[in-house]
Protein backbone atom coordinates (compact mmCIF):
# COMPACT_ATOMS: atom_id res chain seq x y z
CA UNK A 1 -4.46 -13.37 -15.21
CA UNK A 2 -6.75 -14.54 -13.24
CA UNK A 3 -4.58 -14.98 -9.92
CA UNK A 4 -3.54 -11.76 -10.39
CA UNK A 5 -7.11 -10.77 -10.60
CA UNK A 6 -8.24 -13.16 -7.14
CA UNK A 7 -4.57 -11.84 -5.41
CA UNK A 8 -6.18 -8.24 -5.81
CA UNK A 9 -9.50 -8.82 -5.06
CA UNK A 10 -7.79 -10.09 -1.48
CA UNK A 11 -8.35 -6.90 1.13
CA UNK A 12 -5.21 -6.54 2.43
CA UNK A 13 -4.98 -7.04 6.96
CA UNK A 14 -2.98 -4.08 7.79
CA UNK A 15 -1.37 -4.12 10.90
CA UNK A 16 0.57 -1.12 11.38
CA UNK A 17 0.33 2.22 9.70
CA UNK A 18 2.98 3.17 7.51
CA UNK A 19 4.50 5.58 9.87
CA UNK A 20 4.51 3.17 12.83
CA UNK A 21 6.70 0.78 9.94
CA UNK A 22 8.89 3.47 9.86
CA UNK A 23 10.04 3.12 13.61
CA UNK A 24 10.41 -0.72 13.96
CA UNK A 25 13.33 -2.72 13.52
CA UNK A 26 12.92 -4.80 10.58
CA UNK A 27 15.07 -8.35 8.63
CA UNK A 28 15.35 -9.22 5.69
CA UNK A 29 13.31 -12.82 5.60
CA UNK A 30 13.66 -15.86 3.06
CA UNK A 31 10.50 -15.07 1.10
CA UNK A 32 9.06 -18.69 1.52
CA UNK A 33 9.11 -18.33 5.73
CA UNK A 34 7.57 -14.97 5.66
CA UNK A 35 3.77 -15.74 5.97
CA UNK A 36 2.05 -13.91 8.90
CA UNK A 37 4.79 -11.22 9.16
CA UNK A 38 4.34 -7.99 8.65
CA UNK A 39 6.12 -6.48 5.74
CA UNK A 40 8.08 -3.29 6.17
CA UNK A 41 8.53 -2.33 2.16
CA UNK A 42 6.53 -1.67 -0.88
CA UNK A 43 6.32 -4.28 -3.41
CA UNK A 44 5.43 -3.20 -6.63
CA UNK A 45 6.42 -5.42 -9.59
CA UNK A 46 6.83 -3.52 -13.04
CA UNK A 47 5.07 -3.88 -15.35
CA UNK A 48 2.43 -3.38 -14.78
CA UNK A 49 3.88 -0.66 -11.87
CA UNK A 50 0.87 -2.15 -9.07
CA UNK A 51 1.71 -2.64 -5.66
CA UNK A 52 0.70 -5.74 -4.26
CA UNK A 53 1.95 -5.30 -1.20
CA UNK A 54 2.46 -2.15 1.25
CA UNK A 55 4.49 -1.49 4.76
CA UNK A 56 2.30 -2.71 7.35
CA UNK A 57 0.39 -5.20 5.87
CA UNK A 58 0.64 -8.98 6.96
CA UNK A 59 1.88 -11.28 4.46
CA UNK A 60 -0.09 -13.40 2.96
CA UNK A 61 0.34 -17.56 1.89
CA UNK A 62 -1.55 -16.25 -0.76
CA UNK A 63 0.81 -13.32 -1.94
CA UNK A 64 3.97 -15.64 -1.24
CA UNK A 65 2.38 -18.29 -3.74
CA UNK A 66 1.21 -15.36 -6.25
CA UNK A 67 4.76 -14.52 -6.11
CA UNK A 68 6.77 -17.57 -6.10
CA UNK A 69 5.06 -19.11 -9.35
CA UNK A 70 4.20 -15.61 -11.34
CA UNK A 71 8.30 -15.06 -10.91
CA UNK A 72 8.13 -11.68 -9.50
CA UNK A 73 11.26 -12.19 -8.00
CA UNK A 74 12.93 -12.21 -11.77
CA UNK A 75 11.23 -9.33 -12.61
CA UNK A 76 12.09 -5.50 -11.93
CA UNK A 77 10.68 -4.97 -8.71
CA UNK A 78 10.28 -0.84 -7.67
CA UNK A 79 11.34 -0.39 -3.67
CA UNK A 80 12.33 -3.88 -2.80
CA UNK A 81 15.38 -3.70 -1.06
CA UNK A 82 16.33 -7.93 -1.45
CA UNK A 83 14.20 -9.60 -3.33
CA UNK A 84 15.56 -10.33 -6.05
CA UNK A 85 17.79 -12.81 -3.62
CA UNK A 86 14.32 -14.55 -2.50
CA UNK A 87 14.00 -12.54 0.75
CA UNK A 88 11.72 -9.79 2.09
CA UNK A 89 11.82 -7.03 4.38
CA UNK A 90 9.45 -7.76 7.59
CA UNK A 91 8.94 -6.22 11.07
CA UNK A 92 10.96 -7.98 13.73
């Protein structure tokens, strides 16, 4: 609980708006070599239903760790097109 609480208090460092996402060309990415990308989905793991992660923000060691050993990517995940294979959708 409390890395979820410390990965939330983390102000996101958005890079694009969610329109200019839209327009980019974007890759799905092993999850592990995504850090400083920018992501092009919403990641919102359910429960509790929360993003903690939106189009245009950068990704995060932090976010990648939060993920990796809170096994989001075994849980039901809203909007993520891939990761439940390990890999995340970034701006090329």
């Amino acid at each position: 609980l409390n890395e979820e609480i410390k990965l939330y208090n983390l102000p996101p460092v958005v890079k694009m708006t969610q329109r200019e996402v839209e327009s980019k060309e974007t890759i799905d990415l092993n999850l592990n070599f995504s850090e400083g990308y920018i992501c092009a989905e919403t990641i919102v793991p359910y429960p509790p239903g929360v993003p903690i992660i939106l189009p245009g923000e950068q990704i995060s060691r932090e976010l990648i760790d939060f993920m990796m050993k809170n096994s989001i990517l075994e849980k039901n995940v809203i909007r993520s097109s891939n990761l439940s294979s390990g890999k995340i959708r970034v701006i090329v």
